[in-house]
PDB file of N, CA and C in Angstrom:
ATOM      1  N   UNK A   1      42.723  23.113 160.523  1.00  0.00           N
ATOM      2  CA  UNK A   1      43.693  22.863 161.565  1.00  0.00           C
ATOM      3  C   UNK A   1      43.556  23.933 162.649  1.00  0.00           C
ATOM      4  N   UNK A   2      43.444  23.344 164.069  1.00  0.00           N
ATOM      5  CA  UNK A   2      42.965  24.619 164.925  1.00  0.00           C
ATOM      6  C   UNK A   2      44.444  24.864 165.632  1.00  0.00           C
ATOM      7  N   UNK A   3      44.970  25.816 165.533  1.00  0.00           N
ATOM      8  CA  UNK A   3      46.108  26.522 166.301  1.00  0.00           C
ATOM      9  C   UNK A   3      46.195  25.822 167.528  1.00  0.00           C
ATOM     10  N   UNK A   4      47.556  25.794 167.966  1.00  0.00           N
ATOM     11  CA  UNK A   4      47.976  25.164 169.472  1.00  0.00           C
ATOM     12  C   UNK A   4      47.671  26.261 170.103  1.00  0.00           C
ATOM     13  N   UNK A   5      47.449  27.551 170.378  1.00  0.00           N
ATOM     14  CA  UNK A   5      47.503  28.709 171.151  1.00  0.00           C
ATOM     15  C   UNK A   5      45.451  28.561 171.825  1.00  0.00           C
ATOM     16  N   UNK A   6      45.030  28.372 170.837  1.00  0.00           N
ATOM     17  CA  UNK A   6      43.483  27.629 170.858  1.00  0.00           C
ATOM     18  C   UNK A   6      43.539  26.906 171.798  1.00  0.00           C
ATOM     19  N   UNK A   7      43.749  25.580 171.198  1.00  0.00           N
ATOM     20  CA  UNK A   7      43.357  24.108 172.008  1.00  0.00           C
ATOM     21  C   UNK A   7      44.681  24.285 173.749  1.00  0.00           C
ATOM     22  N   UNK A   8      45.519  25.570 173.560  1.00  0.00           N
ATOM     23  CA  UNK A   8      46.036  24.875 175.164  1.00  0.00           C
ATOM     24  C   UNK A   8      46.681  26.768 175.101  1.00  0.00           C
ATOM     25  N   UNK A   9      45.880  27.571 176.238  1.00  0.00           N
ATOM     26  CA  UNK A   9      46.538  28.735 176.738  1.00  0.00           C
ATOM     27  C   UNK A   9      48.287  28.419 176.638  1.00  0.00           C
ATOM     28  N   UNK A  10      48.770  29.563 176.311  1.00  0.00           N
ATOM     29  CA  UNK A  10      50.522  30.120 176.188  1.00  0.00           C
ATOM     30  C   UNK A  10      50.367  30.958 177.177  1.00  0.00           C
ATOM     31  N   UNK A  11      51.442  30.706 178.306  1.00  0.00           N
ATOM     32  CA  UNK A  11      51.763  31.726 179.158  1.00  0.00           C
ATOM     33  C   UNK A  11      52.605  32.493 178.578  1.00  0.00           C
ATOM     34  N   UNK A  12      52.948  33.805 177.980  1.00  0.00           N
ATOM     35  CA  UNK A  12      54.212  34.495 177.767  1.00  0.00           C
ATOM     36  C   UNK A  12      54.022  35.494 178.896  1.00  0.00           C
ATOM     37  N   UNK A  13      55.617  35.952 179.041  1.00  0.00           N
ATOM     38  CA  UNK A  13      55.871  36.750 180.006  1.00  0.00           C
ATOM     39  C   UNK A  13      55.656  38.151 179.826  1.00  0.00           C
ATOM     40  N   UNK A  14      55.738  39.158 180.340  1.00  0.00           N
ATOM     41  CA  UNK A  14      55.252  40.508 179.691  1.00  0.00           C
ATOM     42  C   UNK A  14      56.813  40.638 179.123  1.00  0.00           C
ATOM     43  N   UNK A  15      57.663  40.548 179.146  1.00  0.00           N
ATOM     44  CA  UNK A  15      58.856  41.006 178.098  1.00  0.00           C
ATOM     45  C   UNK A  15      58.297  40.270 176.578  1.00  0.00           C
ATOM     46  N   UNK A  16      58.225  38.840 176.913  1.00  0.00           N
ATOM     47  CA  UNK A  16      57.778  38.282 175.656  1.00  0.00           C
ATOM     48  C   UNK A  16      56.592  38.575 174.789  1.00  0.00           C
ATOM     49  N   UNK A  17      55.431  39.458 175.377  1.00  0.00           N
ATOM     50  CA  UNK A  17      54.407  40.149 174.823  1.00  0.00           C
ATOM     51  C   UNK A  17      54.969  41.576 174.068  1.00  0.00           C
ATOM     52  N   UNK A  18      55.904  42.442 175.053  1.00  0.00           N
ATOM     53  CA  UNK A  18      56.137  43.464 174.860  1.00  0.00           C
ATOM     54  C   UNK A  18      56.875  43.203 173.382  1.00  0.00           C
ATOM     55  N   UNK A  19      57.866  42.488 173.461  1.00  0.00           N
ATOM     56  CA  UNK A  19      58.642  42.056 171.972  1.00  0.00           C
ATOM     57  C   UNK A  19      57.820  41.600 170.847  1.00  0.00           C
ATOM     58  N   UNK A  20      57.249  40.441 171.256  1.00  0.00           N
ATOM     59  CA  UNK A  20      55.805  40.125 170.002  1.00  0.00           C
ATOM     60  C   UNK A  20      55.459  41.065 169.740  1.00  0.00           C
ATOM     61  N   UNK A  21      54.802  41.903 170.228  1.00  0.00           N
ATOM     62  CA  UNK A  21      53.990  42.932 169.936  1.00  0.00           C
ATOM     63  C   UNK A  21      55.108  43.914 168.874  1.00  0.00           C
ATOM     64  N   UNK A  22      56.304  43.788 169.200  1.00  0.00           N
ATOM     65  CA  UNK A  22      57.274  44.868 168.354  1.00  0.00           C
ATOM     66  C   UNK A  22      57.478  43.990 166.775  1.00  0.00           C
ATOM     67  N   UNK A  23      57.170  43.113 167.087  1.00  0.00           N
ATOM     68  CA  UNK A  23      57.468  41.631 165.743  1.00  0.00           C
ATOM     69  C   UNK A  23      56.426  41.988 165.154  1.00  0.00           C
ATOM     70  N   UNK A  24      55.291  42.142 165.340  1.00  0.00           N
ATOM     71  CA  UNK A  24      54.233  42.911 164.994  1.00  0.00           C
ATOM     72  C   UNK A  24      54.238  43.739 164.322  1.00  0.00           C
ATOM     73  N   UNK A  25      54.528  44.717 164.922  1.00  0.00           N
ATOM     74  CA  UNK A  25      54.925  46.046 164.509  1.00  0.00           C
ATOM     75  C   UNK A  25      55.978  46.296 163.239  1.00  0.00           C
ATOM     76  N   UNK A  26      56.490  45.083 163.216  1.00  0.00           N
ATOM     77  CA  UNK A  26      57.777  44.992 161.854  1.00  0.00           C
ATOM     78  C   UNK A  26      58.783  45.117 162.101  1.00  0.00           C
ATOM     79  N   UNK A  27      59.162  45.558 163.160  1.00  0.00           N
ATOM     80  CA  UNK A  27      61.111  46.105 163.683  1.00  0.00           C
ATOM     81  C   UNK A  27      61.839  44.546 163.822  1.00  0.00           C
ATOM     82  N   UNK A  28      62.990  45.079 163.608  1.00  0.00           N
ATOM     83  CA  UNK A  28      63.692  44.099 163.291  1.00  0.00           C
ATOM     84  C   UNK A  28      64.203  43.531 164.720  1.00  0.00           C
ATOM     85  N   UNK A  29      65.379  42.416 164.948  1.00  0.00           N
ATOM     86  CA  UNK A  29      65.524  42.148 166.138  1.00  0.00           C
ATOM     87  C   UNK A  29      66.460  43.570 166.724  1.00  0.00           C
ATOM     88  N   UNK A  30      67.432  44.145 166.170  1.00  0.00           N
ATOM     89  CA  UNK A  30      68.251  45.491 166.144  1.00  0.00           C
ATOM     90  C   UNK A  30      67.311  46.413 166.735  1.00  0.00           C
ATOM     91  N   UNK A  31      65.871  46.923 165.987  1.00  0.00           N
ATOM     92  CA  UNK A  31      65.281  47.788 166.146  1.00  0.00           C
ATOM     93  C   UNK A  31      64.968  47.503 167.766  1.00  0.00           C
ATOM     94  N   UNK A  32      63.978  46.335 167.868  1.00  0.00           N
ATOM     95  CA  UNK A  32      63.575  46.395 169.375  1.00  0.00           C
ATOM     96  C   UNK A  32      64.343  46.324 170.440  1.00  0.00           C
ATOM     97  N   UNK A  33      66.480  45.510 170.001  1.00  0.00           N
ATOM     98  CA  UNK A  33      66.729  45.904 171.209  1.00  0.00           C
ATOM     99  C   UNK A  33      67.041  47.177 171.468  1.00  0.00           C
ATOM    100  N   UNK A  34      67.065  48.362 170.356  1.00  0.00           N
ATOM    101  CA  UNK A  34      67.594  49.668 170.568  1.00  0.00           C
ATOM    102  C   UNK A  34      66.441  50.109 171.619  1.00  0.00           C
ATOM    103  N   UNK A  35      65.134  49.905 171.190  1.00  0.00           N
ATOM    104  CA  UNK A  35      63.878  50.346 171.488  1.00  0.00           C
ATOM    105  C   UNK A  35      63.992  49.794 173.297  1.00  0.00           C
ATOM    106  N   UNK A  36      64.049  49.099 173.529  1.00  0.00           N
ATOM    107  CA  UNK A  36      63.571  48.246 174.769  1.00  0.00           C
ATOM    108  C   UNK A  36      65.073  48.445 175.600  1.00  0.00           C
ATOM    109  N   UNK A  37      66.373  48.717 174.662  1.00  0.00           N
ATOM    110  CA  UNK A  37      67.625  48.817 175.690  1.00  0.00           C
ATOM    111  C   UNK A  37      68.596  47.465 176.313  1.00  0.00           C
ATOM    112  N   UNK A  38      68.184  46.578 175.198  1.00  0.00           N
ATOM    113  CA  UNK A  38      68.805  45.179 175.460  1.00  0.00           C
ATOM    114  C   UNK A  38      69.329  45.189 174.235  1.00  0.00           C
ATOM    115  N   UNK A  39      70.194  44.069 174.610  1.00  0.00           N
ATOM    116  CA  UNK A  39      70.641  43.508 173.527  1.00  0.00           C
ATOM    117  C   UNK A  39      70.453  42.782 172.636  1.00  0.00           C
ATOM    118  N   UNK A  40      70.904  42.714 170.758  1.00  0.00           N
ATOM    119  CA  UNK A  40      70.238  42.044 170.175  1.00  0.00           C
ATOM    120  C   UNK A  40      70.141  40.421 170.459  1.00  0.00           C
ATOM    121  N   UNK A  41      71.249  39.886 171.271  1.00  0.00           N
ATOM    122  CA  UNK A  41      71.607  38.346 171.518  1.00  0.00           C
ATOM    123  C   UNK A  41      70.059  38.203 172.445  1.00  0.00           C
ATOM    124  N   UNK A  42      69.571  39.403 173.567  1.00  0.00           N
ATOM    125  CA  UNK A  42      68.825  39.313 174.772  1.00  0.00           C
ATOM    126  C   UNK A  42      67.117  39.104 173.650  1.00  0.00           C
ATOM    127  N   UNK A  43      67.486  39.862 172.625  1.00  0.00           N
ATOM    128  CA  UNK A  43      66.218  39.826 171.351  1.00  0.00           C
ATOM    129  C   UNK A  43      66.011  38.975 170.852  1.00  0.00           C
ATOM    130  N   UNK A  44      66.611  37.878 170.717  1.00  0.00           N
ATOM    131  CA  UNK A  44      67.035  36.990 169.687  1.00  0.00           C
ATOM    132  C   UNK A  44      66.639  35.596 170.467  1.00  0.00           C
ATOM    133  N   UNK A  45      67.149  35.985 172.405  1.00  0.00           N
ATOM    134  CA  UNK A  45      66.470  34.280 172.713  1.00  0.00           C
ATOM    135  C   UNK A  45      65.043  34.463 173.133  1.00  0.00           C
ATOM    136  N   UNK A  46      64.751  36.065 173.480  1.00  0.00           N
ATOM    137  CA  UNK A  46      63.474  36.065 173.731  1.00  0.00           C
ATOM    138  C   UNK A  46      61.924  35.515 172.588  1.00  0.00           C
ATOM    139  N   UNK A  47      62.694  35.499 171.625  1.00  0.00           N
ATOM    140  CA  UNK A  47      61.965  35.638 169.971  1.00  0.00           C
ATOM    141  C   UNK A  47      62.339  34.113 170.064  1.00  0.00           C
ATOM    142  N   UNK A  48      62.929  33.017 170.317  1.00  0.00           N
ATOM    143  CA  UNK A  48      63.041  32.139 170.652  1.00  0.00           C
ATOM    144  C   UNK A  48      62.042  31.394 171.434  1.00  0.00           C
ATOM    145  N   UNK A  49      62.515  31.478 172.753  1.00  0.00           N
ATOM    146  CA  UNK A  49      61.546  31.483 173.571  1.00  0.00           C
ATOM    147  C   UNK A  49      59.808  31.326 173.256  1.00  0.00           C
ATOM    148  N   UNK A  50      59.655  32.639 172.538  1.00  0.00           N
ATOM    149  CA  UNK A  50      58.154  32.894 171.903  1.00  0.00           C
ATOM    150  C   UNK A  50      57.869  31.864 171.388  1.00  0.00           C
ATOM    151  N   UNK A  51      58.750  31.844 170.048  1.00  0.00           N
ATOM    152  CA  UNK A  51      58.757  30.269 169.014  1.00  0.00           C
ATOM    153  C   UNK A  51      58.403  29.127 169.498  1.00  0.00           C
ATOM    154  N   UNK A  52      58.925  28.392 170.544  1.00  0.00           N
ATOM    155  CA  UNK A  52      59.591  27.199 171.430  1.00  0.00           C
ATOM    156  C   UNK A  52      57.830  27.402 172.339  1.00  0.00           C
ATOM    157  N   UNK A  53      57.248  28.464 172.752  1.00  0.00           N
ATOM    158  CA  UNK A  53      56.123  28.138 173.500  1.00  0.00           C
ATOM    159  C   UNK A  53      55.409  28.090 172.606  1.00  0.00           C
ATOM    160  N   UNK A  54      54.932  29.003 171.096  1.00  0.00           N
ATOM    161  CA  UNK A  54      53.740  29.056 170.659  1.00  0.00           C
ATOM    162  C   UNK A  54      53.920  27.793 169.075  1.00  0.00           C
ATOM    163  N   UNK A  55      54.916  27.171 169.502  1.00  0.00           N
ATOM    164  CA  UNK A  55      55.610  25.717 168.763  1.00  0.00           C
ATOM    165  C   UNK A  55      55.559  26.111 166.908  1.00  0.00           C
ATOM    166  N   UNK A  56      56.253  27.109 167.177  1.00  0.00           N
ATOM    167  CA  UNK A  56      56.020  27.952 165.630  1.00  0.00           C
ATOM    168  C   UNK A  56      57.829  27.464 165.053  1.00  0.00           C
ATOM    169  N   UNK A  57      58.138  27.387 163.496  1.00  0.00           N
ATOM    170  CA  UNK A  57      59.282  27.073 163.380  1.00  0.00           C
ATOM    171  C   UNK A  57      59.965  29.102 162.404  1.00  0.00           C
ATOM    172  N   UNK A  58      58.771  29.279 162.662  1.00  0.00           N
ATOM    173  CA  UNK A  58      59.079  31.143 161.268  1.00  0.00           C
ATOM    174  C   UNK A  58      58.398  31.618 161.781  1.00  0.00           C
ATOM    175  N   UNK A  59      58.579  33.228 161.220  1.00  0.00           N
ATOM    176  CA  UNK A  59      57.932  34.509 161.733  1.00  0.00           C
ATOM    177  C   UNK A  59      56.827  33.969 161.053  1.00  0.00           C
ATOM    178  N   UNK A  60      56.630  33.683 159.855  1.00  0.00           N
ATOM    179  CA  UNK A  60      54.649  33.737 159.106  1.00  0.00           C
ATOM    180  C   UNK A  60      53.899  33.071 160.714  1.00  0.00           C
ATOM    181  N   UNK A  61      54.372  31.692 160.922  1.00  0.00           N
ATOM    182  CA  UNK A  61      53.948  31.035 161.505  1.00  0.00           C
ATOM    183  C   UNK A  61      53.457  31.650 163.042  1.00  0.00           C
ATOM    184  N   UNK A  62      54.640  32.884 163.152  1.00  0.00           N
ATOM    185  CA  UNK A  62      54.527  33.300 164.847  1.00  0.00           C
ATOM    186  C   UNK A  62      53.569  34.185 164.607  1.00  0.00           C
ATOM    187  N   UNK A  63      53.435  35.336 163.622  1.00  0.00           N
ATOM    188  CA  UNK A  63      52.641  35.969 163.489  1.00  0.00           C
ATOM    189  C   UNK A  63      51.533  35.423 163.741  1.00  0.00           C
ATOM    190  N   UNK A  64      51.069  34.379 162.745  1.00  0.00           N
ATOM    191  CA  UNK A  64      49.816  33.589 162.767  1.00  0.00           C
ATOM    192  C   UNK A  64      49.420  33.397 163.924  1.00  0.00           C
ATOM    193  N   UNK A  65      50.161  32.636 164.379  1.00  0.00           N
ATOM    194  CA  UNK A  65      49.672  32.132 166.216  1.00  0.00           C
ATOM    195  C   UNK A  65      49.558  33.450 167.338  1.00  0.00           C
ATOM    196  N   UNK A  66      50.375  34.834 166.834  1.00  0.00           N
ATOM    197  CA  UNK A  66      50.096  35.906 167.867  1.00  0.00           C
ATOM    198  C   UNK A  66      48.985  36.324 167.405  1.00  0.00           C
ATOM    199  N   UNK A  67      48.459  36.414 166.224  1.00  0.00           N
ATOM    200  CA  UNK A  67      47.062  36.803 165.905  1.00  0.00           C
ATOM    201  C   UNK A  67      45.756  35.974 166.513  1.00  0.00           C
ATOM    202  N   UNK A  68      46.094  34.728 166.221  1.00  0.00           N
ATOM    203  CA  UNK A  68      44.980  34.028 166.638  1.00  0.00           C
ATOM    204  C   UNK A  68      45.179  33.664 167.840  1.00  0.00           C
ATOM    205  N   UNK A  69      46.090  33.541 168.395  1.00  0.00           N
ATOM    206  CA  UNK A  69      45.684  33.505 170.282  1.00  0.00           C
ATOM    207  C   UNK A  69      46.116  34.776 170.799  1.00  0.00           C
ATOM    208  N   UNK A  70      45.458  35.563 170.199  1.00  0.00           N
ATOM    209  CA  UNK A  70      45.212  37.253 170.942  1.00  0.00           C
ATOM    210  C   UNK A  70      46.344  37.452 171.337  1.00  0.00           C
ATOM    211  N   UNK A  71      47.489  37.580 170.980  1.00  0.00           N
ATOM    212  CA  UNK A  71      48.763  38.191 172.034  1.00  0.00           C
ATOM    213  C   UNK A  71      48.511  39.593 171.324  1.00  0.00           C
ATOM    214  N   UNK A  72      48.480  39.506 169.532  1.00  0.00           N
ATOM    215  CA  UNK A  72      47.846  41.037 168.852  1.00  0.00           C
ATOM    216  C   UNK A  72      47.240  40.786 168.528  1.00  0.00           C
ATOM    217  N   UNK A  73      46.983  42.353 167.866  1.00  0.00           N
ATOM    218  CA  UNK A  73      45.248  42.843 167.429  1.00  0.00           C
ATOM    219  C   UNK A  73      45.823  43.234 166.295  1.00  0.00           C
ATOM    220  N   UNK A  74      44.828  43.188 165.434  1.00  0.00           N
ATOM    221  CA  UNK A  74      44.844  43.691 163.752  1.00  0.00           C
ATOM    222  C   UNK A  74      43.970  45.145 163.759  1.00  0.00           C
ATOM    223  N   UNK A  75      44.411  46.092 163.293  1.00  0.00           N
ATOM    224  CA  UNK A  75      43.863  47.423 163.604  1.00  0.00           C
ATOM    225  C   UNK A  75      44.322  47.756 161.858  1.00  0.00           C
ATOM    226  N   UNK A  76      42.534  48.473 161.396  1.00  0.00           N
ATOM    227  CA  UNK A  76      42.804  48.816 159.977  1.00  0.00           C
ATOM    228  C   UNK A  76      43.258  50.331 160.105  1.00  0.00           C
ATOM    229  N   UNK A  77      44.035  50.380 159.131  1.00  0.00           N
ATOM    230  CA  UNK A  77      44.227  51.920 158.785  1.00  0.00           C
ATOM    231  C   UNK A  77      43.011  52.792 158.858  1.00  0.00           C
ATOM    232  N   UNK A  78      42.790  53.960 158.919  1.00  0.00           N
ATOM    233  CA  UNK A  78      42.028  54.808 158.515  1.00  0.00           C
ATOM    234  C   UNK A  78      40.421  54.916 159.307  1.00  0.00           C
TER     235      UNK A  78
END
């Protein structure tokens, strides 16, 4: 099954990269709005948003699709 992020470019916005990228990272929706200075409701539709473009229904799923249409990078330890 080839990813929707594949077969048709996702525009996200740089807030919506900047947050993926923190979803990434593991922080919770709390953590990134402390981090970024919004609010968790402002965290919560942006992480939405993400979902709704990269047509994901869960984090496994968003992860998946930010990995494979490059929004992140997988970097090994050590």
């Amino acid at each position: 099954m080839e990813s929707w992020s594949k077969t048709r470019p996702v525009s996200l916005t740089e807030r919506e990269r900047e947050i993926l990228q923190l979803v990434w990272g593991g922080l919770k929706n709390r953590e990134i709005g402390q981090r970024l200075k919004i609010s968790i409701k402002t965290v919560e539709a942006h992480r939405a948003n993400i979902m709704k473009k990269l047509r994901v229904s869960n984090a496994a799923q968003l992860l998946r699709e930010a990995l494979e249409g490059g929004y992140v990078h997988f970097r090994r330890a050590g």
